[in-house]
N, C-alpha and C. Protein backbone atom coordinates (compact mmCIF):
# COMPACT_ATOMS: atom_id res chain seq x y z
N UNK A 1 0.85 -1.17 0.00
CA UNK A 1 0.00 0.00 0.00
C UNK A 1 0.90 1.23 0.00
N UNK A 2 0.23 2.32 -0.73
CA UNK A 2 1.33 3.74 -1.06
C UNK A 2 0.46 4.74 -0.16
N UNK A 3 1.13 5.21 0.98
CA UNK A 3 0.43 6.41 1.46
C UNK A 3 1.39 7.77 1.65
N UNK A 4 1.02 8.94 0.82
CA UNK A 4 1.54 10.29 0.70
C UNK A 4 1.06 11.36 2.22
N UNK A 5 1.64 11.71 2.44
CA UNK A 5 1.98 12.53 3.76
C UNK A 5 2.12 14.10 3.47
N UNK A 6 1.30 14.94 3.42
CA UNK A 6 2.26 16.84 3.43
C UNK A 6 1.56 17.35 4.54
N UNK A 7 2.31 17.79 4.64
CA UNK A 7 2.16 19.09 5.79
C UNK A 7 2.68 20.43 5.81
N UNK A 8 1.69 21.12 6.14
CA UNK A 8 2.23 22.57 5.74
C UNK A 8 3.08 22.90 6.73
N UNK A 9 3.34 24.38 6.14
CA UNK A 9 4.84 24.80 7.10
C UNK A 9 5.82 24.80 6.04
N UNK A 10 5.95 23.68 4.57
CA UNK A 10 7.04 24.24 4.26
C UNK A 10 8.06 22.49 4.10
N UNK A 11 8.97 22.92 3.75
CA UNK A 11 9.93 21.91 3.35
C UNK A 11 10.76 21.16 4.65
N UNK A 12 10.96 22.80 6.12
CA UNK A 12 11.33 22.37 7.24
C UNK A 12 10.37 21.24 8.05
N UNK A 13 9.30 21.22 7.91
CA UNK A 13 8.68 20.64 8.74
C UNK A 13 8.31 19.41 8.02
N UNK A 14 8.61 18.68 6.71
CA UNK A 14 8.01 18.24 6.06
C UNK A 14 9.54 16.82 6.52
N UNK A 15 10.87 17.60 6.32
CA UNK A 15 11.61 16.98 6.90
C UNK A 15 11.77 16.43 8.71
N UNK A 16 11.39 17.34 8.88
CA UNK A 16 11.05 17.05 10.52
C UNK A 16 10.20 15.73 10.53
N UNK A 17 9.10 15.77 10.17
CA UNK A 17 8.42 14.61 10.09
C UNK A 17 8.79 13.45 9.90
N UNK A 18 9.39 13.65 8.42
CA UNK A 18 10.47 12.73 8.10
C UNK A 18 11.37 12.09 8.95
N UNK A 19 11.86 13.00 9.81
CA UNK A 19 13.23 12.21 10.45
C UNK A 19 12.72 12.05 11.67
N UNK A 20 11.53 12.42 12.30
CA UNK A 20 10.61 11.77 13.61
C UNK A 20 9.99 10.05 13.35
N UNK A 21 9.48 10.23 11.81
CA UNK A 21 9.14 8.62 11.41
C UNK A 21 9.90 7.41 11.88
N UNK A 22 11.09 7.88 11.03
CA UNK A 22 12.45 6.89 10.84
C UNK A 22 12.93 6.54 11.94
N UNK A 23 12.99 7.82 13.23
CA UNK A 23 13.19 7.31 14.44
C UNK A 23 12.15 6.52 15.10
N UNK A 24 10.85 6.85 15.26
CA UNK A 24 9.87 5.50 15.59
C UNK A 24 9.76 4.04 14.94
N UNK A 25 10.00 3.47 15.96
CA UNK A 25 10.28 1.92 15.55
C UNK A 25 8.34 1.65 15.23
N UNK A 26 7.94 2.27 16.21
CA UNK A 26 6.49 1.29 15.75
C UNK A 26 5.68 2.13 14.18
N UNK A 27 6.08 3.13 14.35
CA UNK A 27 5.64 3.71 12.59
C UNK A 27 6.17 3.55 11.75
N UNK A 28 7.78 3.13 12.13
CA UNK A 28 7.79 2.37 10.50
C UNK A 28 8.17 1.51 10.61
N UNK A 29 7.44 0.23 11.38
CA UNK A 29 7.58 -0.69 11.41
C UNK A 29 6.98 -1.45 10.29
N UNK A 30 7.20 -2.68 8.93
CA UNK A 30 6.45 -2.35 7.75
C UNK A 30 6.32 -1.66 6.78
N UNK A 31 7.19 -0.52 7.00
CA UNK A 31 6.88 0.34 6.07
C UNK A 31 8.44 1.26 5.18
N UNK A 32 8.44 1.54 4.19
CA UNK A 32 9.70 2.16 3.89
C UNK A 32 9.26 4.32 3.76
N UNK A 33 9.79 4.59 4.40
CA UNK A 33 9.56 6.41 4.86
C UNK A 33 10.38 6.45 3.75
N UNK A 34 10.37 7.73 2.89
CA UNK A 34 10.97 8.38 2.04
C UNK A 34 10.34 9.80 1.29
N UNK A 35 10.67 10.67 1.26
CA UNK A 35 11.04 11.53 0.59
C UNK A 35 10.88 11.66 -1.10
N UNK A 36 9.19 12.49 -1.21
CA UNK A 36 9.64 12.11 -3.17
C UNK A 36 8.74 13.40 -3.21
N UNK A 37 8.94 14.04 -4.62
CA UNK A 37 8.15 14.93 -5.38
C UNK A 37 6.63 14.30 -5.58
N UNK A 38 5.94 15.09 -5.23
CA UNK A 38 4.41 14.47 -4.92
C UNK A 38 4.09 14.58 -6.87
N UNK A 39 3.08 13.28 -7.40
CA UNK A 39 2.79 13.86 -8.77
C UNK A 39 1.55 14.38 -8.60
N UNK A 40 1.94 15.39 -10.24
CA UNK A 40 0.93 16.44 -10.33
C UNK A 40 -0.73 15.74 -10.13
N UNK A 41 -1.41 16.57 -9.77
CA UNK A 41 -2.73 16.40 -9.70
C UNK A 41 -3.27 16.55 -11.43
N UNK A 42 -4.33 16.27 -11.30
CA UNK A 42 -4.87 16.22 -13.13
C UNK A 42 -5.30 17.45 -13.28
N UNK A 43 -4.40 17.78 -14.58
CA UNK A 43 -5.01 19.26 -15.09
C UNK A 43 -3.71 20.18 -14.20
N UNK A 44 -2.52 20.02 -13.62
CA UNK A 44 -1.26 20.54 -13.17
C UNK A 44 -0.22 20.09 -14.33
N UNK A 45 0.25 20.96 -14.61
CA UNK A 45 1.87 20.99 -15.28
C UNK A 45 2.76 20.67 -14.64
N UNK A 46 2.83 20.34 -13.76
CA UNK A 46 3.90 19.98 -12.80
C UNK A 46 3.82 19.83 -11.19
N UNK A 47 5.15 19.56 -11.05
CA UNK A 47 4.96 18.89 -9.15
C UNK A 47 4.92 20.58 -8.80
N UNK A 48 4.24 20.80 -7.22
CA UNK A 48 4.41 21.65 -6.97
C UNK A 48 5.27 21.67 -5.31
N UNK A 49 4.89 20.39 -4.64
CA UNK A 49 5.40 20.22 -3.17
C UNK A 49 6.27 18.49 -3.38
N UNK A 50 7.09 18.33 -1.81
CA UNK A 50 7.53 17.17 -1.97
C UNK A 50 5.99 16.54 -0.69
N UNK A 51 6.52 15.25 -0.84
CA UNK A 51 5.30 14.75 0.16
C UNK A 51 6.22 13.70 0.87
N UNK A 52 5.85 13.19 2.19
CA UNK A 52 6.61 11.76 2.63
C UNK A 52 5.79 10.61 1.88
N UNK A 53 6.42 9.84 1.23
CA UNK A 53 5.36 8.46 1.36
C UNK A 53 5.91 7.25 1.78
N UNK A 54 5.27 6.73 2.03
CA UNK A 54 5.23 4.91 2.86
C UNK A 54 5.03 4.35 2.22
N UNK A 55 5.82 3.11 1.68
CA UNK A 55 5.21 1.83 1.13
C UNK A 55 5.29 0.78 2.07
N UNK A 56 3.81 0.24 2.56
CA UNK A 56 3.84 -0.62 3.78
C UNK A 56 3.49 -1.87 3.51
N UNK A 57 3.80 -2.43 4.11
CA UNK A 57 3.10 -4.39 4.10
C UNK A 57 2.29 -4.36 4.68
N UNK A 58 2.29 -6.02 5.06
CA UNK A 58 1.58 -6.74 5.74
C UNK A 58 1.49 -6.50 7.25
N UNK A 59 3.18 -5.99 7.86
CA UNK A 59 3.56 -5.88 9.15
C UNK A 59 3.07 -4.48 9.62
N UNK A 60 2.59 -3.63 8.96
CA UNK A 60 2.31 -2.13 9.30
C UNK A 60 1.70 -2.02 9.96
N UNK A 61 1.21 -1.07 10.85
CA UNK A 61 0.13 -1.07 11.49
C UNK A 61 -0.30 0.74 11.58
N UNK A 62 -1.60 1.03 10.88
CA UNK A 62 -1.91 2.27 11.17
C UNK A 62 -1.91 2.89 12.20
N UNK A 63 -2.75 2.39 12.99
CA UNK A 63 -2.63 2.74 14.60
C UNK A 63 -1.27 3.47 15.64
N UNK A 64 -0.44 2.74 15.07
CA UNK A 64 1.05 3.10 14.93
C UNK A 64 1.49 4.07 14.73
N UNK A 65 1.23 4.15 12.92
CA UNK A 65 1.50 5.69 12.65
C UNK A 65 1.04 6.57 13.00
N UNK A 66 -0.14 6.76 12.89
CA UNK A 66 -1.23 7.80 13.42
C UNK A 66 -1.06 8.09 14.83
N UNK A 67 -0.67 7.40 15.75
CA UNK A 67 0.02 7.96 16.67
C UNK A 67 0.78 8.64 16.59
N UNK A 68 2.13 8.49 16.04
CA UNK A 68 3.42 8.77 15.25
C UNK A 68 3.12 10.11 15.17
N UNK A 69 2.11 10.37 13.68
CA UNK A 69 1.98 11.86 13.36
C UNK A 69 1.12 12.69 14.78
N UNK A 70 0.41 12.10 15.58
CA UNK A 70 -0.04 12.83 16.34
C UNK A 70 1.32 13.39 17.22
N UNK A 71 1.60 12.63 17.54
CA UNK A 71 2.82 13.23 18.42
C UNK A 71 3.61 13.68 17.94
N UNK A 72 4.06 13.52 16.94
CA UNK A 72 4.78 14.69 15.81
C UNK A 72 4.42 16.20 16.08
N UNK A 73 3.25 16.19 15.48
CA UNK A 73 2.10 17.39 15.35
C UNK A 73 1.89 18.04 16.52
N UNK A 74 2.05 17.18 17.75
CA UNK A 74 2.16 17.93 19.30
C UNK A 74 3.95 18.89 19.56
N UNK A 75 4.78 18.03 19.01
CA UNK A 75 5.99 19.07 19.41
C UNK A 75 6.26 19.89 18.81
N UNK A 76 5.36 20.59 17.47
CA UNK A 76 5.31 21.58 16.77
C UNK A 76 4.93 22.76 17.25
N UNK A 77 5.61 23.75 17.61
CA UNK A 77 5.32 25.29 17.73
C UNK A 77 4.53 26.18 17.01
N UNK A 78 3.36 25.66 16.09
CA UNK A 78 2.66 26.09 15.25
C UNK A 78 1.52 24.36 14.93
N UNK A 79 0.31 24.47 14.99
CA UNK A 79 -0.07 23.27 15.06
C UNK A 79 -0.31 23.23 13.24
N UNK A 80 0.34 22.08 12.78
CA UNK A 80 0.47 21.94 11.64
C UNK A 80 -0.87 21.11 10.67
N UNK A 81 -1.31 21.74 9.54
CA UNK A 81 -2.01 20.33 9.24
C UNK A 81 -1.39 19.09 8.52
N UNK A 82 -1.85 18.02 8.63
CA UNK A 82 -1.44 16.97 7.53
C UNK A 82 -2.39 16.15 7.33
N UNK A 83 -2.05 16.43 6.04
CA UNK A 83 -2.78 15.75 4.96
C UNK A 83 -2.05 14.44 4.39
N UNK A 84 -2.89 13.11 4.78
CA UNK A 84 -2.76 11.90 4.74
C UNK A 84 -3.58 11.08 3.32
N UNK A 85 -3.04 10.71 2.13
CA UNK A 85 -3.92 10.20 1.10
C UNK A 85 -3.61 8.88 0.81
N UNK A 86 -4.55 7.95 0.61
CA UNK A 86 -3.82 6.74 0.11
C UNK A 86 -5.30 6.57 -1.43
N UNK A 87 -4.75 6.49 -2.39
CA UNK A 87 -5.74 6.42 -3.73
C UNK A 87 -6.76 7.59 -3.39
N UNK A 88 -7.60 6.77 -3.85
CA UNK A 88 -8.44 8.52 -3.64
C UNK A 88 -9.04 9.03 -2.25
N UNK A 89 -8.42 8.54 -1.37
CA UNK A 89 -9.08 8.75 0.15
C UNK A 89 -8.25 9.60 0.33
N UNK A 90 -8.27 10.60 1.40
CA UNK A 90 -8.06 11.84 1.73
C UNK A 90 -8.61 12.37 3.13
N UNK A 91 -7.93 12.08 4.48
CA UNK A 91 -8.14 13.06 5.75
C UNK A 91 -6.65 13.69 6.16
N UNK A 92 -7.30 14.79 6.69
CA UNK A 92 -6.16 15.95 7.05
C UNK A 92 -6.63 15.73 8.45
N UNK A 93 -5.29 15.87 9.05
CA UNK A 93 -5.47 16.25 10.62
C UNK A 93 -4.71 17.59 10.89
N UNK A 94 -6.17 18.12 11.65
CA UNK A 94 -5.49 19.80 12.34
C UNK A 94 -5.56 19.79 13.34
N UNK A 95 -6.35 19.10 14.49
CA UNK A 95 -6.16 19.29 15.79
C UNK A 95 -5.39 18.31 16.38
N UNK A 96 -5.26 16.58 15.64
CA UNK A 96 -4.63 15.55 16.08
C UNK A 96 -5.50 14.86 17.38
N UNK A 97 -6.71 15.72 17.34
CA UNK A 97 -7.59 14.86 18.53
C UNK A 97 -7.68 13.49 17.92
N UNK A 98 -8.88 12.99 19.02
CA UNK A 98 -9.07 10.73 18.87
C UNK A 98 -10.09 11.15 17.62
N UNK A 99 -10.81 12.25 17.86
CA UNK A 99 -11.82 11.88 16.51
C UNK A 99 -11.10 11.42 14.92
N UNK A 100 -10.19 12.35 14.79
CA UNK A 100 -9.32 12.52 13.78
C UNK A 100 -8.23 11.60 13.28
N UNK A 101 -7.84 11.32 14.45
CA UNK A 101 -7.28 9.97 14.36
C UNK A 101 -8.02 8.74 14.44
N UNK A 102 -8.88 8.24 14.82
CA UNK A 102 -9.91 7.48 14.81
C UNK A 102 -10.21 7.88 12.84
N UNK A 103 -10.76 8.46 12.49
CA UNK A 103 -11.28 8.68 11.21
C UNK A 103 -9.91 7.98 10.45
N UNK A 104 -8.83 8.57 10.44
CA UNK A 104 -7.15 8.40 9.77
C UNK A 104 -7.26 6.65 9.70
N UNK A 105 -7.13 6.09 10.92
CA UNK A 105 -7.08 4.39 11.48
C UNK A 105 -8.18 3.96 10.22
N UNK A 106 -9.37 4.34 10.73
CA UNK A 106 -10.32 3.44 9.87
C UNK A 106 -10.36 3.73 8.01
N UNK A 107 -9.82 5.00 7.68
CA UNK A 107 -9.49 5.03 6.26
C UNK A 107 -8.30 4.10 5.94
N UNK A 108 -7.26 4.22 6.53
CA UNK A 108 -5.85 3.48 6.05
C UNK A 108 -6.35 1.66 6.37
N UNK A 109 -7.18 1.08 7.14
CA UNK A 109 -7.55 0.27 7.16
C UNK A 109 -8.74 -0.25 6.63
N UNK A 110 -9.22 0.16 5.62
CA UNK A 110 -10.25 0.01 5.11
C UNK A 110 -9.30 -0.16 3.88
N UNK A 111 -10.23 -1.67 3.36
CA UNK A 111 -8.88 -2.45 2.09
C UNK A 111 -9.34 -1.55 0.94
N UNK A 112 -8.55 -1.37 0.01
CA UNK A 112 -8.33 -0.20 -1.10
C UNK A 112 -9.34 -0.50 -2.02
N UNK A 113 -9.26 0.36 -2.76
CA UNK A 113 -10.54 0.07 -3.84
C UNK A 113 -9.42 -0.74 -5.17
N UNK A 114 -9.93 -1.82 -5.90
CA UNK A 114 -9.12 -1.93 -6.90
C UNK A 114 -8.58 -1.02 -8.01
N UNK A 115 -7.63 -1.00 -8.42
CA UNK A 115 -6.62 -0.66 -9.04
C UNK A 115 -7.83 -0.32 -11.02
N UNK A 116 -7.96 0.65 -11.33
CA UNK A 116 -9.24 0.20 -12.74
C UNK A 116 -8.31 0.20 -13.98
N UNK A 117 -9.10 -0.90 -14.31
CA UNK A 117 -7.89 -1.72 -15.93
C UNK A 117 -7.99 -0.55 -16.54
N UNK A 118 -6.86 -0.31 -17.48
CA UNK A 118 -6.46 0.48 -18.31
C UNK A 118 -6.83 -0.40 -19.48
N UNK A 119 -7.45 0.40 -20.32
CA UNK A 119 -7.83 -0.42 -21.77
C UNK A 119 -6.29 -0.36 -23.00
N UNK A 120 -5.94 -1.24 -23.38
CA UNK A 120 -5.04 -0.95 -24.37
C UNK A 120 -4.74 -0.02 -24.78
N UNK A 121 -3.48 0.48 -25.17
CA UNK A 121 -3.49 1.64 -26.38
C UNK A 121 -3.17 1.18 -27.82
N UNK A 122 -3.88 2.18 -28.50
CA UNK A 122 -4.37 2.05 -29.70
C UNK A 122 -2.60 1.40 -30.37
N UNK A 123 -2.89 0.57 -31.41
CA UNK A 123 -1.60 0.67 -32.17
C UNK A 123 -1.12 1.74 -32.92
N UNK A 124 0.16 2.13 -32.97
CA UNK A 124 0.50 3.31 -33.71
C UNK A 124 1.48 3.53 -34.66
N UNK A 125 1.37 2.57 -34.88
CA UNK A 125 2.41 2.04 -36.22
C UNK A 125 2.24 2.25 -37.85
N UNK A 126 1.23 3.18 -37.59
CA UNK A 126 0.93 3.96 -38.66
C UNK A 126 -0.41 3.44 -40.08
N UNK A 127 -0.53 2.06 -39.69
CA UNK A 127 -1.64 1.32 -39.90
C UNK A 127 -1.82 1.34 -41.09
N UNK A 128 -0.57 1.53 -42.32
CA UNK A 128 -0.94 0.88 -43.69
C UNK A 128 -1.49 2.30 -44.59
N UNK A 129 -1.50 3.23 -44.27
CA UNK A 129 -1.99 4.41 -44.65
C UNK A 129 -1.16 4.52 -45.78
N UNK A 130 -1.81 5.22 -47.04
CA UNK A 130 -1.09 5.57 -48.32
C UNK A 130 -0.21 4.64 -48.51
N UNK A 131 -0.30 3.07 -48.46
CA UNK A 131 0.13 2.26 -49.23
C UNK A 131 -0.63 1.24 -50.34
């Protein structure tokens, strides 16, 4: 499973996060933390922010993380939001209360929607034209 991470504030805090993850054994436990250029949204020319994302297994456990970012989000001098997406699901946490996290748990654990077939592309080999 691929889950993207931003938080505002900026590039400082985006690393902060980052290097709070890597130090919790139980958030990334399962999971690989890294650092990537978020892709564009549809109808964007380009990346505009980086995002953290996770690629997690079997061993992951949301509950975990979502702790993780809560307590993250508590030693911040400015209460930060983050915005948590995995496919098209989407919750932001701004206060880091249980509601919010409670909501976070049951999206990341709720099994994904399938993946929708891509239909072939057309052949383009120029198809015999003016011969």
């Amino acid at each position: 499973m691929r889950i993207d991470v931003a938080v505002t504030g900026g590039e400082a805090e985006l690393r902060s996060l980052h290097d709070w993850l890597r130090r919790d054994p139980g958030a990334r436990h399962g999971a690989r933390v890294e650092l990537v250029q978020a892709e564009p949204s549809p109808g964007q020319m380009g990346v505009l922010t980086d995002v953290l994302q996770l690629i997690t297994d079997n061993a992951w456990s949301a509950a975990s993380f979502a702790l993780a970012l809560s307590t993250w989000r508590q030693t911040r001098p400015h209460g930060q939001r983050i915005t948590v997406r995995r496919g098209d699901l989407t919750v932001d946490i701004d206060s880091g209360g249980d509601e919010e996290l409670r909501r976070l748990i049951d999206a990341l654990e709720r099994p994904a929607a399938p993946e929708p077939e891509r239909e072939p592309e057309p052949d383009r080999q120029g198809g015999g034209e003016g011969r």
